[in-house]
Protein backbone atom coordinates (compact mmCIF):
# COMPACT_ATOMS: atom_id res chain seq x y z
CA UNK A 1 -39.84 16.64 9.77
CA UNK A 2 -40.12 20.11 11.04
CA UNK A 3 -37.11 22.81 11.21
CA UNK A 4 -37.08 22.68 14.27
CA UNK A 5 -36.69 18.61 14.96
CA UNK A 6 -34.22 18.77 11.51
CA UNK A 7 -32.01 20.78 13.61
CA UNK A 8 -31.80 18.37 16.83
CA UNK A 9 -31.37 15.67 14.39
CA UNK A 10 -28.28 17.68 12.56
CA UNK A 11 -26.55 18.16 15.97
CA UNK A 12 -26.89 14.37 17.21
CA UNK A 13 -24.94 13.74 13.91
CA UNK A 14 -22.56 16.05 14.73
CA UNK A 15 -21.96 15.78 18.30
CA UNK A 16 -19.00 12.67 18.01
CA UNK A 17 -16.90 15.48 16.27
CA UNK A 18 -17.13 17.37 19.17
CA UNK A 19 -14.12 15.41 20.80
CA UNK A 20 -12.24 15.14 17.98
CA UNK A 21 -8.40 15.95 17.69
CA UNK A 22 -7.27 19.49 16.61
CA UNK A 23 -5.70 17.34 13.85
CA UNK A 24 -9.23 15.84 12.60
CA UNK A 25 -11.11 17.22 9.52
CA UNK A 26 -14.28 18.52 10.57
CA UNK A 27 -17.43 18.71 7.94
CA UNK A 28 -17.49 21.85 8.47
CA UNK A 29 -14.76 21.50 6.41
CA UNK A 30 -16.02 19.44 3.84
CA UNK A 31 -15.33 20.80 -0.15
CA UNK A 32 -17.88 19.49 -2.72
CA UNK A 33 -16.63 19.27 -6.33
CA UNK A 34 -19.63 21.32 -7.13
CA UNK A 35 -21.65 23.19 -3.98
CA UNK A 36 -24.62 21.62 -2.99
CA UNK A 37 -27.81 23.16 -0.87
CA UNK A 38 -30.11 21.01 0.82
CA UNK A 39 -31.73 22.46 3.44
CA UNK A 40 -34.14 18.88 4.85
CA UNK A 41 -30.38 16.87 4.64
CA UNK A 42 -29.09 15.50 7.94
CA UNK A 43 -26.41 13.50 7.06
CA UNK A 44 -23.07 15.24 7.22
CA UNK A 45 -21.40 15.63 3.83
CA UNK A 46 -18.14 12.60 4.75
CA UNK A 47 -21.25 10.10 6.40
CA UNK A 48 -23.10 11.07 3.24
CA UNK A 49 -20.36 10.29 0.67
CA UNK A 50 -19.77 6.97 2.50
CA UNK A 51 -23.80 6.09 1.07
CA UNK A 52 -23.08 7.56 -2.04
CA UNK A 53 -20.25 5.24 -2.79
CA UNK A 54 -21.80 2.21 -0.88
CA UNK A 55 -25.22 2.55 -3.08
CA UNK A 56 -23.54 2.99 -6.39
CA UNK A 57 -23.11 0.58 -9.05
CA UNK A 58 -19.26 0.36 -9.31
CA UNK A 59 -18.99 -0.71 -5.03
CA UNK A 60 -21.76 -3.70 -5.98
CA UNK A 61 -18.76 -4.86 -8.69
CA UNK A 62 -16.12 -4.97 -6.22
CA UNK A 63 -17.69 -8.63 -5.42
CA UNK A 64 -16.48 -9.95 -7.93
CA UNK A 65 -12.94 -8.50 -8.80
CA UNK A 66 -9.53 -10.59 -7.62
CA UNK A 67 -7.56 -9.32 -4.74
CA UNK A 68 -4.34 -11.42 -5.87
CA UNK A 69 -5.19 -14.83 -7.36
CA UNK A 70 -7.47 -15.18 -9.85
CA UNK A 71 -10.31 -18.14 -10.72
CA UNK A 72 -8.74 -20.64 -7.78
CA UNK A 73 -11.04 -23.39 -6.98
CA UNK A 74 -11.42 -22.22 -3.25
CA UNK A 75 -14.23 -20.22 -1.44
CA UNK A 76 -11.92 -18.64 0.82
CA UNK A 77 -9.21 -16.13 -1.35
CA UNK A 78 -10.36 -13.05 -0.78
CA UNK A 79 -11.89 -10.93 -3.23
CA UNK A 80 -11.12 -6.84 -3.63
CA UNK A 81 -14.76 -6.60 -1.63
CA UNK A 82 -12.84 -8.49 1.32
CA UNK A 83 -9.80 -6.19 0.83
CA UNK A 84 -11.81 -2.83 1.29
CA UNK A 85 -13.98 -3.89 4.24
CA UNK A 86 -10.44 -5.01 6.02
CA UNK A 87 -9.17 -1.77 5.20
CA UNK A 88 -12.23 0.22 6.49
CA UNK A 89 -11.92 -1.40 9.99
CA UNK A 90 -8.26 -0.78 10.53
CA UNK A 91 -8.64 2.97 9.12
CA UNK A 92 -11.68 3.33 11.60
CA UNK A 93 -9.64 1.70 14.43
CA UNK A 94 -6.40 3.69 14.03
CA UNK A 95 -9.14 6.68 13.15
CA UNK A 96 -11.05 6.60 16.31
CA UNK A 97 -7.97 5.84 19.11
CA UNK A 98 -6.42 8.72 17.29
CA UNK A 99 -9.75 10.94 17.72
CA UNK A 100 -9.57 11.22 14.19
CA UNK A 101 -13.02 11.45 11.59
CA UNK A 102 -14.47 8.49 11.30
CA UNK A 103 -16.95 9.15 8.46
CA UNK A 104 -14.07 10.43 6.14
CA UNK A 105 -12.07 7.60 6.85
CA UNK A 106 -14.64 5.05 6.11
CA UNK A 107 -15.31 6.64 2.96
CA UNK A 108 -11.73 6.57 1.33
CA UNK A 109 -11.55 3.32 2.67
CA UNK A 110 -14.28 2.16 1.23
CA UNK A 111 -14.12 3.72 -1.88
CA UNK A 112 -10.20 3.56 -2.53
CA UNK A 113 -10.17 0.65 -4.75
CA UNK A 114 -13.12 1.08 -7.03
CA UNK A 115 -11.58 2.01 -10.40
CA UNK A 116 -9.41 -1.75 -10.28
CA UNK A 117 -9.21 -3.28 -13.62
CA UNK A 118 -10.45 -7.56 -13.75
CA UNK A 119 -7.85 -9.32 -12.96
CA UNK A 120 -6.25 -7.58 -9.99
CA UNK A 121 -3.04 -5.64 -10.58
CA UNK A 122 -1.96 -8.39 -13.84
CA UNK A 123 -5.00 -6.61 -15.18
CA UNK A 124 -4.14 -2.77 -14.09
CA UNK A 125 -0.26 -3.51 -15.62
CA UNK A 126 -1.96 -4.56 -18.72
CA UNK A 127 -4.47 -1.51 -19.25
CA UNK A 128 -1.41 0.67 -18.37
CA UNK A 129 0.15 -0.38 -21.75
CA UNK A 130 -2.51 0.07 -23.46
CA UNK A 131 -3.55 3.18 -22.20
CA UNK A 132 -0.07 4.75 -22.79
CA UNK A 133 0.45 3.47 -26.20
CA UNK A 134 -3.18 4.51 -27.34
CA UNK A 135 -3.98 7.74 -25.06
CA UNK A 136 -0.67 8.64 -23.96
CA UNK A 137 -1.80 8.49 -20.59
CA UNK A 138 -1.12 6.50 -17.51
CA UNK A 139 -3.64 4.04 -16.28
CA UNK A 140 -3.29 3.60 -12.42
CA UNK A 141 -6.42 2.15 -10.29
CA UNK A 142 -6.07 4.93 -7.99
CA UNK A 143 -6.41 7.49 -10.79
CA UNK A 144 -9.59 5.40 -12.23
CA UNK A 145 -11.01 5.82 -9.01
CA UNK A 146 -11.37 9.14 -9.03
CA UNK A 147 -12.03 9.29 -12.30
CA UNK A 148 -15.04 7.00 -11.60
CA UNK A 149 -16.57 9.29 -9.16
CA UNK A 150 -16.32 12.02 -10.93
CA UNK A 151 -17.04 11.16 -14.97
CA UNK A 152 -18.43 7.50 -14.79
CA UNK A 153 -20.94 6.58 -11.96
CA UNK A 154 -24.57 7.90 -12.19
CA UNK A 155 -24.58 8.18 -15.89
CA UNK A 156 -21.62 9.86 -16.65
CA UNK A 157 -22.29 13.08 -14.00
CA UNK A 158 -20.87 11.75 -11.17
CA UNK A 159 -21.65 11.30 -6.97
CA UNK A 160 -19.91 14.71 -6.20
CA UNK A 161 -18.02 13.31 -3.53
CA UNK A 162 -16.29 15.41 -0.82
CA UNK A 163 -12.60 17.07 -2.08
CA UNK A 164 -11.21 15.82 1.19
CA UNK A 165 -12.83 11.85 0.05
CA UNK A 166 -11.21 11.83 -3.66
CA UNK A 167 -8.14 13.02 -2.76
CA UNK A 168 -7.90 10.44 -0.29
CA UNK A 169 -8.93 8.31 -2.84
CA UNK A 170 -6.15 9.09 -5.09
CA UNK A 171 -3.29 9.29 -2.50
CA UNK A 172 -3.69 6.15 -1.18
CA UNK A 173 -1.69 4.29 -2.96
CA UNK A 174 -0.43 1.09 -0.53
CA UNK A 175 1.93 -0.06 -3.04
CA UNK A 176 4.49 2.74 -1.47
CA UNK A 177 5.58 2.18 1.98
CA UNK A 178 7.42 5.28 4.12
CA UNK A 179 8.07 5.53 8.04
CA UNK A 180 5.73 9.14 8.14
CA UNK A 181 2.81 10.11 6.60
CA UNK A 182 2.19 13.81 6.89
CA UNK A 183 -0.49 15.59 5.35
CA UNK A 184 -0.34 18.35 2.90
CA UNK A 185 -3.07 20.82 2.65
CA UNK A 186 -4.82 21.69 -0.69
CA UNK A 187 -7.65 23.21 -2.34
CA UNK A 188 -10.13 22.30 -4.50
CA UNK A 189 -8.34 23.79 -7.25
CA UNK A 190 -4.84 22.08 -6.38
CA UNK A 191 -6.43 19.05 -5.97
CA UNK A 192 -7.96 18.65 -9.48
CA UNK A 193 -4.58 20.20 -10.79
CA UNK A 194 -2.71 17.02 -9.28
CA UNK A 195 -5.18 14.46 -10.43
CA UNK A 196 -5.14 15.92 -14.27
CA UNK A 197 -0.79 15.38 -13.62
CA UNK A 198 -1.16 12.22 -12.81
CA UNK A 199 -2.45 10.87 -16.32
CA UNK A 200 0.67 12.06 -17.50
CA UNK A 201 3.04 11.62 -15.14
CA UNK A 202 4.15 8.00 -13.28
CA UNK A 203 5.86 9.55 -10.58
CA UNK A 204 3.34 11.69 -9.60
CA UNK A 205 0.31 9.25 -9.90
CA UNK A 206 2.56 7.32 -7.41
CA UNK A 207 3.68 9.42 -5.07
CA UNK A 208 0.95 12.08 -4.50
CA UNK A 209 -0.16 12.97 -0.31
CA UNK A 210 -2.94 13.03 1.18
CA UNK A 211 -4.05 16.55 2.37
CA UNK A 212 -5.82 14.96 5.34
CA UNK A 213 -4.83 12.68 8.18
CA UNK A 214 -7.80 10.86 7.47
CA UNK A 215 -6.09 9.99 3.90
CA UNK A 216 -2.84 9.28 5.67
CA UNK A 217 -4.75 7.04 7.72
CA UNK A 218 -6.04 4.76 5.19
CA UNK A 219 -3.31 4.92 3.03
CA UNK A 220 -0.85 2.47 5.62
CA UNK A 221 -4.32 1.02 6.55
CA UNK A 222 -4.03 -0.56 2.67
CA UNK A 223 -1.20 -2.56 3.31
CA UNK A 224 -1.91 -3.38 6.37
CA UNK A 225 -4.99 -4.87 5.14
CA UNK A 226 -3.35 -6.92 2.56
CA UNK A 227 0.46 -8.36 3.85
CA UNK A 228 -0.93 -10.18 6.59
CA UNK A 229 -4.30 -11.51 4.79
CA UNK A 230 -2.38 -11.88 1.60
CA UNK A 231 -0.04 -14.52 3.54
CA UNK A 232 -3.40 -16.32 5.14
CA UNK A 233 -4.47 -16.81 1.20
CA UNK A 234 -0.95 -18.18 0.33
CA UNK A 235 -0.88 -20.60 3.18
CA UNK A 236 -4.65 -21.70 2.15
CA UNK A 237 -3.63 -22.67 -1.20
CA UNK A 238 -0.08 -23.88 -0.65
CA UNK A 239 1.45 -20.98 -2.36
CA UNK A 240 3.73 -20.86 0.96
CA UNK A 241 4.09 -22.45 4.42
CA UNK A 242 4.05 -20.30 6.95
CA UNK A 243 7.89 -21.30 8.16
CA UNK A 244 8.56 -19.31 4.89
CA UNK A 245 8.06 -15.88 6.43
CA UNK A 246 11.58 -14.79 7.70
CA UNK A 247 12.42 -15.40 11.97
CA UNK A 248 13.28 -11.69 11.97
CA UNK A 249 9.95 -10.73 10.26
CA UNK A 250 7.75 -12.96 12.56
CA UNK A 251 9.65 -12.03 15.29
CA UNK A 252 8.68 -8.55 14.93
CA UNK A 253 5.20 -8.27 13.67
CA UNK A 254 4.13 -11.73 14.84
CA UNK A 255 3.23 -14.98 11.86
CA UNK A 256 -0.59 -14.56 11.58
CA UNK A 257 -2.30 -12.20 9.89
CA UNK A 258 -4.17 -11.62 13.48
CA UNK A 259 -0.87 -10.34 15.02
CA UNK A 260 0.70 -8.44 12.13
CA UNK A 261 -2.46 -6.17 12.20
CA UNK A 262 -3.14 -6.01 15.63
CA UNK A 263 1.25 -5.13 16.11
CA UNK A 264 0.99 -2.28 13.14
CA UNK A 265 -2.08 -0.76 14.22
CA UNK A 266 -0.90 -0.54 17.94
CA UNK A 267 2.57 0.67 16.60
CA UNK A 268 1.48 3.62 14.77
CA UNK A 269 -1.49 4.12 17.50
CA UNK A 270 1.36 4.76 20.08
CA UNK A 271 4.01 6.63 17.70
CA UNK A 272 1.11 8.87 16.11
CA UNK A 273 -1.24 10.04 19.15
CA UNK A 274 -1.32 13.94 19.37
CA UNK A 275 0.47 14.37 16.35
CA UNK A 276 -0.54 15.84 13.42
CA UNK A 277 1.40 12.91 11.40
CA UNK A 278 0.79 9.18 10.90
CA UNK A 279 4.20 7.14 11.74
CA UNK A 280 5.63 3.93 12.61
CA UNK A 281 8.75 2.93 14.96
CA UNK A 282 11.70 2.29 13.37
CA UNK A 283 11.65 -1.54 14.36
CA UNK A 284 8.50 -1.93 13.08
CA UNK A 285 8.32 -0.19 9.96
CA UNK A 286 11.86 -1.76 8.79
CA UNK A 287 9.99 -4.99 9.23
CA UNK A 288 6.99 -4.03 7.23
CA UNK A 289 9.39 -3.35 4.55
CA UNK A 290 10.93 -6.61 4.60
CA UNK A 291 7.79 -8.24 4.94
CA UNK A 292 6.58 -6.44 1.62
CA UNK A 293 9.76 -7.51 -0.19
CA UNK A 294 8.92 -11.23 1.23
CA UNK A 295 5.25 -11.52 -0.34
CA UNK A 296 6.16 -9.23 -3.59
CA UNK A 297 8.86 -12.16 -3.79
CA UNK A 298 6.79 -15.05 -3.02
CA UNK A 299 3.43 -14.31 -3.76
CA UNK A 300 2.64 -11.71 -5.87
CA UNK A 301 5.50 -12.65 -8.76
CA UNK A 302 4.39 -16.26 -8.45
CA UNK A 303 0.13 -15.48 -8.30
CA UNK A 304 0.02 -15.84 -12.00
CA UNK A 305 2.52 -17.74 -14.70
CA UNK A 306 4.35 -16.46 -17.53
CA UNK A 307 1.65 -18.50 -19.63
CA UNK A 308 -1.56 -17.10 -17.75
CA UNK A 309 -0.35 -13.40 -17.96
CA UNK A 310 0.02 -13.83 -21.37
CA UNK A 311 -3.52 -15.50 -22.07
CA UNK A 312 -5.07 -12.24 -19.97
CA UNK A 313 -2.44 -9.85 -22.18
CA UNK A 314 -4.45 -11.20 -25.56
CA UNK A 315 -7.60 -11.22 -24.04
CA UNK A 316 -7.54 -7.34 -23.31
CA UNK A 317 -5.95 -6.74 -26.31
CA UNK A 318 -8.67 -8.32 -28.05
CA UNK A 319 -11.25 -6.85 -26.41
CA UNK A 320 -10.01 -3.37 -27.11
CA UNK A 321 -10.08 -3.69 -30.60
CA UNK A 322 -12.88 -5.38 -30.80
CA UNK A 323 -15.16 -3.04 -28.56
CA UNK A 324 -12.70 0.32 -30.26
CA UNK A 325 -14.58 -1.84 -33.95
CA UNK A 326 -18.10 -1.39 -32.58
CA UNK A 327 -17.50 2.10 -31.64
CA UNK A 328 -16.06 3.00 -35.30
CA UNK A 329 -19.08 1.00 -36.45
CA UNK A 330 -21.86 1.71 -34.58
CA UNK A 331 -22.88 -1.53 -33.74
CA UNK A 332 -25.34 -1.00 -30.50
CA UNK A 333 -25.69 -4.73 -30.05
CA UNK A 334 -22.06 -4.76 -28.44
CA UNK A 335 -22.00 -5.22 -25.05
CA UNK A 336 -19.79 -1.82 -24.53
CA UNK A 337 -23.49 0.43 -26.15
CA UNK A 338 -25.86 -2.25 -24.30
CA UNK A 339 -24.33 -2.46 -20.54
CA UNK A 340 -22.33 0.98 -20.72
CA UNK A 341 -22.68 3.64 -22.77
CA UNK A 342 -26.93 3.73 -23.24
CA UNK A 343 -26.15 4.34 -19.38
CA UNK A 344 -24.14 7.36 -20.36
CA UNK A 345 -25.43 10.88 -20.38
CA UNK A 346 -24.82 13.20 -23.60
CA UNK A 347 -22.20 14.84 -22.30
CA UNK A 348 -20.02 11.61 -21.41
CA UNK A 349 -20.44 10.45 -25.07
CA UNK A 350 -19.42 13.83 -26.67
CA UNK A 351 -16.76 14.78 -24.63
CA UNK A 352 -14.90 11.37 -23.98
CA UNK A 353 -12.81 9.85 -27.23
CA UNK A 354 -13.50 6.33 -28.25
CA UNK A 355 -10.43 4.64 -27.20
CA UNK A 356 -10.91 6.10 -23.67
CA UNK A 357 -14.67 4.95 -23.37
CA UNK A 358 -13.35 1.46 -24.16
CA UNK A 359 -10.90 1.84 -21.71
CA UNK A 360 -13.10 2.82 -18.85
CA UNK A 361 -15.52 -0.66 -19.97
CA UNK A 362 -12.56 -2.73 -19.44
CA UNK A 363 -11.31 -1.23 -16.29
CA UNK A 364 -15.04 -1.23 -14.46
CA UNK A 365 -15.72 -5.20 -15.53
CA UNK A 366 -15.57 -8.42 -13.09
CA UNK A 367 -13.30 -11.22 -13.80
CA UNK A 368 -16.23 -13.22 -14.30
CA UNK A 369 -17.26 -10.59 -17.16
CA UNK A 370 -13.82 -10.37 -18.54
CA UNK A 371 -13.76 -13.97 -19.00
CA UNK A 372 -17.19 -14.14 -19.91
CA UNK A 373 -16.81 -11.37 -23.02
CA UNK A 374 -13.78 -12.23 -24.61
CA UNK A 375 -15.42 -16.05 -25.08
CA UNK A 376 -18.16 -15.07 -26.42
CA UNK A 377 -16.04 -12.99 -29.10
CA UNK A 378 -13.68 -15.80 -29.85
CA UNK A 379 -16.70 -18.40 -30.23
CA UNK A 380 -18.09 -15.23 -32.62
CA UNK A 381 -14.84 -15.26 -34.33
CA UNK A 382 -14.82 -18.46 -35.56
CA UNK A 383 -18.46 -19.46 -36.40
């Protein structure tokens, strides 16, 4: 392809940004972690960050990771891969009728969950204890995420990704709901200052912003992608009945999953258009909140028993020391040297300690794998 056709090609890209809100983030904007120069590229640097995440090896894993409940006999709970895509299409949806940037949205959205542990959130709490009593640090998927981008995928150096993207990764935390989301502006610098707090402090790791409107964007677009389908899964496997849901909620947002999204998105739509914030009505949002409190109450606390998150509690303590034991003693026919670190470059294995090279296997397995591992060492254990 000649200059001269690269060019034409570059501006077709860009030309949907040409009606975009003053409030959009252009890619002219765009903020690599390190600069990059490629002169034949025609992508824009947020459309190109949503292949780099969608090619790498951590997105292909998201297949098989629980959304909320775990190894139930039914082909129709959705897993984390579900989650994301639901996520990505409200974001864009709420993105475009807001004249918002599409590309960046789609690529927090659909890169905002990668760093989950197996085993859904059970599996994230569980990590977190370990994490803090053997690092010191905080384990929080959100932080993992960006920590998987930058130090874990393509052999320990990394995709690069946009500033704008893993901030928006990090911030996005839907476990936090608040009636306004406005953005604060950052740089590159302040950015990597706020994600090296966040190991060590809860608060923070929780409650960082976005510093785009994209980021605000997807970040309500998280739990709108999960109350409503969350409910659907509950219904399917008797968890609930749909008569559960408070009169006041459903009177509000609507009972199906259909109409809860469909209400929120339109809500914040009409209260955020021409604004250079992301926010809900007051009816609304004070029924998202009690529709949050409903299915923390009624789903989430009930998704797994006393007995099962115990059983998951020994099997990633057991796993830890066994994998931290083959580290100590060199034994490359562990899974953690065979499927992770002869993937790692030099600088990954000197530079990262032993306990957190363990941690990052756990975090970045399946269920399936979880499962699968911790078998094979207890059937090891006791021939």
């Amino acid at each position: 392809m000649d200059q001269e056709m690269l060019e034409v090609v570059k501006r077709n890209f860009l030309k949907k940004e040409e009606g975009l809100s003053s409030y959009a983030t252009l890619s002219n904007e765009a903020i690599r972690m390190t600069e990059e120069q490629d002169d034949k590229e025609i992508r824009p640097p947020f459309f190109h960050d949503i292949d780099r995440i969608i090619h790498a090896w951590s997105y292909t894993r998201y297949m098989n990771k629980t959304q909320v409940f775990s190894f139930r006999q039914n082909d129709h709970l959705s897993k984390r891969i579900i989650h994301v895509q639901l996520v990505s299409k409200i974001a864009r949806t709420i993105a475009r009728a807001l004249a918002l940037n599409e590309d960046l949205t789609e690529a927090i959205a659909l890169g905002h969950d990668i760093g989950h542990t197996p085993i859904g959130h059970v599996g994230e709490s569980i990590l977190n204890d370990i994490s803090k009593r053997e690092l010191g640090e905080i384990f929080q998927h959100n932080i993992q995420s960006v920590r998987t981008y930058i130090e874990l995928e393509n052999h320990g150096n990394g995709l690069n990704l946009t500033v704008q993207v893993l901030d928006g990764i990090l911030c996005h935390n839907g476990e936090i709901e608040e009636p306004c989301y406005v953005p604060v502006p950052k740089t590159k610098e302040e950015f990597w200052q706020e994600y090296q707090k966040c190991y060590k402090n809860t608060e923070i790791a929780r409650k960082v912003r976005p510093m785009t409107m994209e980021g605000c964007v997807v970040r309500i677009s998280d739990m709108i992608a999960y109350l409503g389908r969350d409910i659907e899964d509950a219904i399917n496997i008797r968890v609930i009945r749909r008569q559960d849901v408070p009169e006041e909620i459903r009177q509000v947002l609507g009972s199906t999953n259909r109409e809860i999204v469909n209400t929120l998105i339109r809500d914040i739509i009409c209260n955020s258009i021409g604004k250079p914030y992301i926010q809900m009505s007051d009816r609304v949002y004070k029924a998202l909140k009690e529709l949050k409190k409903f299915n923390y109450e009624h789903i989430y606390h009930k998704a797994n028993t006393e007995e099962t998150i115990a059983y998951y509690r020994n099997c990633f303590e057991t796993l830890f020391q066994v994998y931290y034991q083959d580290l100590e003693q060199q034994n490359t026919k562990s899974e953690i040297f065979r499927n992770f670190l002869n993937q790692k470059n030099e600088y990954y294995h000197k530079n990262t300690s032993d306990k957190r090279k363990v941690i990052d296997f756990l975090a970045g397995m399946t269920d399936d794998y979880f499962l699968q591992c911790y078998k094979k060492r207890m059937v090891e254990s006791v021939s």
